[in-house]
C-alpha atoms as a PDB file:
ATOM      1  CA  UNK A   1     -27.215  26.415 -39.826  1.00  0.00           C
ATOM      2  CA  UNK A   2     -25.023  24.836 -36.838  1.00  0.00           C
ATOM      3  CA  UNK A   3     -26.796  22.261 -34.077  1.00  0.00           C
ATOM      4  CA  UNK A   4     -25.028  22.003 -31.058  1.00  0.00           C
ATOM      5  CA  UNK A   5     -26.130  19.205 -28.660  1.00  0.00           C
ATOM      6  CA  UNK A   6     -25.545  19.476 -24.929  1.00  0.00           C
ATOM      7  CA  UNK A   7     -25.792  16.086 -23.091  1.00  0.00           C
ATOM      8  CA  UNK A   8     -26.595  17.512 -19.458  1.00  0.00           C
ATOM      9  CA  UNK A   9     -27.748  14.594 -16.960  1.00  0.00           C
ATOM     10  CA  UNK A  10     -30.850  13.080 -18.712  1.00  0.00           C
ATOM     11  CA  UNK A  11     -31.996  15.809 -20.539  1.00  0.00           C
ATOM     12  CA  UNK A  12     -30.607  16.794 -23.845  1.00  0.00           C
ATOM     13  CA  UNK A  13     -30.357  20.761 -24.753  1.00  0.00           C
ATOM     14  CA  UNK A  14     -30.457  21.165 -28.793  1.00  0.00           C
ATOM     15  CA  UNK A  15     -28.506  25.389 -29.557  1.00  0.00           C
ATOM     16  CA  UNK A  16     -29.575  25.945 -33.182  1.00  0.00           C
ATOM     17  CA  UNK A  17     -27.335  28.793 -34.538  1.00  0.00           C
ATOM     18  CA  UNK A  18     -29.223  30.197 -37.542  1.00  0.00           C
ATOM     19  CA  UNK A  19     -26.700  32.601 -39.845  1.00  0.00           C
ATOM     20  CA  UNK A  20     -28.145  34.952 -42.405  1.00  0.00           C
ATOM     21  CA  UNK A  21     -26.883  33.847 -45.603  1.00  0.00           C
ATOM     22  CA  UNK A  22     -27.979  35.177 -49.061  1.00  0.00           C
ATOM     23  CA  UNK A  23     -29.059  31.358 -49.917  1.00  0.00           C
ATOM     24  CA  UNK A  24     -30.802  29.802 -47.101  1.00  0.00           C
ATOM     25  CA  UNK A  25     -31.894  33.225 -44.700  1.00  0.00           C
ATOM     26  CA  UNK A  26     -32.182  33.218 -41.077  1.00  0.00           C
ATOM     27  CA  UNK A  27     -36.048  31.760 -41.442  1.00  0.00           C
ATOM     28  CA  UNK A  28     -35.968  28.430 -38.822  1.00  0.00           C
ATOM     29  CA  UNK A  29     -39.472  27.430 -39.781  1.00  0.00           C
ATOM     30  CA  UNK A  30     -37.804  26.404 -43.212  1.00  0.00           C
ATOM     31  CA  UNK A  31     -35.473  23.838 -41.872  1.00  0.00           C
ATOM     32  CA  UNK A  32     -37.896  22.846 -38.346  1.00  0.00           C
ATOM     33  CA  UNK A  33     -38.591  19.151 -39.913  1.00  0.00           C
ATOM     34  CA  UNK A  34     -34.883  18.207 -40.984  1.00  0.00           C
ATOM     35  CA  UNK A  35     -34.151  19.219 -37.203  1.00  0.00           C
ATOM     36  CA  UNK A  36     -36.738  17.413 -35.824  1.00  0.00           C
ATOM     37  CA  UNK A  37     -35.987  14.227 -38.081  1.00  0.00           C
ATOM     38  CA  UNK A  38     -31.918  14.566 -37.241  1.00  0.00           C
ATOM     39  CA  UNK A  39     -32.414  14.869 -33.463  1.00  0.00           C
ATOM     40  CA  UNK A  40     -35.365  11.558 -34.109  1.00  0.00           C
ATOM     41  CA  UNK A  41     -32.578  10.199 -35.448  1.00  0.00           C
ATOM     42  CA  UNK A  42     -30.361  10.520 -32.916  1.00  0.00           C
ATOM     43  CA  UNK A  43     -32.616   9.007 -30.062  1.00  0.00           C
ATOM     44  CA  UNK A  44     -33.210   6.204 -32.586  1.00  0.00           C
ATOM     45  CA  UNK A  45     -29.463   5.402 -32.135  1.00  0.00           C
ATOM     46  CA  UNK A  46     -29.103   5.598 -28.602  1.00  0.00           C
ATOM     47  CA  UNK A  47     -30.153   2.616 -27.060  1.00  0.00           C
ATOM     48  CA  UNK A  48     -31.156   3.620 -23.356  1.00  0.00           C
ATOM     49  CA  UNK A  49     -33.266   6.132 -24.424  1.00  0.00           C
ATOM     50  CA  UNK A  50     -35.649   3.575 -26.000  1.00  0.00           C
ATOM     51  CA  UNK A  51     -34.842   1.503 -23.192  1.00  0.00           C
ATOM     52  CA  UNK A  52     -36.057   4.171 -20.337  1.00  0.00           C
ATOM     53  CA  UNK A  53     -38.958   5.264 -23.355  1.00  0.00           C
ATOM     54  CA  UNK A  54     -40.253   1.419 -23.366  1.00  0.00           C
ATOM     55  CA  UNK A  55     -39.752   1.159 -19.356  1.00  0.00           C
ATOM     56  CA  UNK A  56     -41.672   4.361 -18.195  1.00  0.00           C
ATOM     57  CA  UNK A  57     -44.832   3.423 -20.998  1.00  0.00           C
ATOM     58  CA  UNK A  58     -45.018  -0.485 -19.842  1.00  0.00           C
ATOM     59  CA  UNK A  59     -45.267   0.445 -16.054  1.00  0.00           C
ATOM     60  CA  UNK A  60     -47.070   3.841 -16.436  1.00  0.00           C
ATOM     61  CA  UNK A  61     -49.728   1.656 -18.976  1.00  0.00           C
ATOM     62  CA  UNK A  62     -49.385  -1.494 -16.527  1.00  0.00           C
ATOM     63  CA  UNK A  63     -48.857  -3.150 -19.129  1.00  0.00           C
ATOM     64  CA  UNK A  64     -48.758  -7.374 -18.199  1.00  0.00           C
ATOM     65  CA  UNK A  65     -47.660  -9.859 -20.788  1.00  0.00           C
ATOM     66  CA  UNK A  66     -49.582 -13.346 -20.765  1.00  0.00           C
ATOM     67  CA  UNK A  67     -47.500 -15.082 -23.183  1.00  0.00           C
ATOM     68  CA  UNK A  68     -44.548 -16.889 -21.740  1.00  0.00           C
ATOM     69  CA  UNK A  69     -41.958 -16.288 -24.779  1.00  0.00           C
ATOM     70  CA  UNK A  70     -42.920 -12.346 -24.756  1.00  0.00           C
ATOM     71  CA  UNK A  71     -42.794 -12.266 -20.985  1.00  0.00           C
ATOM     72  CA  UNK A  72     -39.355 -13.355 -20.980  1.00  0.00           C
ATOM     73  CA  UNK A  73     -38.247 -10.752 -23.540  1.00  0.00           C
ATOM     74  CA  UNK A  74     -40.233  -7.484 -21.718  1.00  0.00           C
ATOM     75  CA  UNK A  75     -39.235  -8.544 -18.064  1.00  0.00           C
ATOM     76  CA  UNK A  76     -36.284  -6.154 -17.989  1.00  0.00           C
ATOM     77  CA  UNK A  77     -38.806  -3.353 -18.624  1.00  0.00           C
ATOM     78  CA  UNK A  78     -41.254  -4.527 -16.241  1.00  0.00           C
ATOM     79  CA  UNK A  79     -39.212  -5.565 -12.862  1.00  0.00           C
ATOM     80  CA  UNK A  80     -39.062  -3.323 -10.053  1.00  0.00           C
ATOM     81  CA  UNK A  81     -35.772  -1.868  -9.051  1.00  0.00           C
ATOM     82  CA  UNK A  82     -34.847   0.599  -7.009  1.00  0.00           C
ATOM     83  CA  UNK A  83     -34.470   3.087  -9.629  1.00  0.00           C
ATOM     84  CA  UNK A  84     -36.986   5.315 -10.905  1.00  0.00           C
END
């Protein structure tokens, strides 16, 4: 089995090349979790992906923080910009 990731703008395009072997078969279903946790992985690692994640669920949720030494911490997520 090859993975192939295709960084294209924001969106990311995961080609899974499945090769008949005698040993493993050509079956994707087998192998579906160790993709999913290797690609959960990968977003795990890359930082402004949890940054936009956190951003789009605090202003989608209007989320407001009360406490003054949180507030501090989630006001990069929560400031407007001119950026969507």
């Amino acid at each position: 089995m090859n993975l192939l990731v295709i960084f294209t703008g924001t969106t990311s395009y995961y080609i899974i090349e499945m090769v008949e072997t005698s040993e493993k078969g050509s079956d994707m279903n087998k192998y579906k979790k160790e993709l999913q946790e290797e690609i959960k992985a990968e977003k795990n690692q890359d930082t402004s992906y949890k940054t936009k994640v956190l951003t789009k669920y605090l202003k989608n949720d209007n989320v407001e923080v009360k406490n003054k030494a949180f507030s501090s911490i989630f006001s990069q997520f929560t400031t407007s910009s001119s950026k969507s």
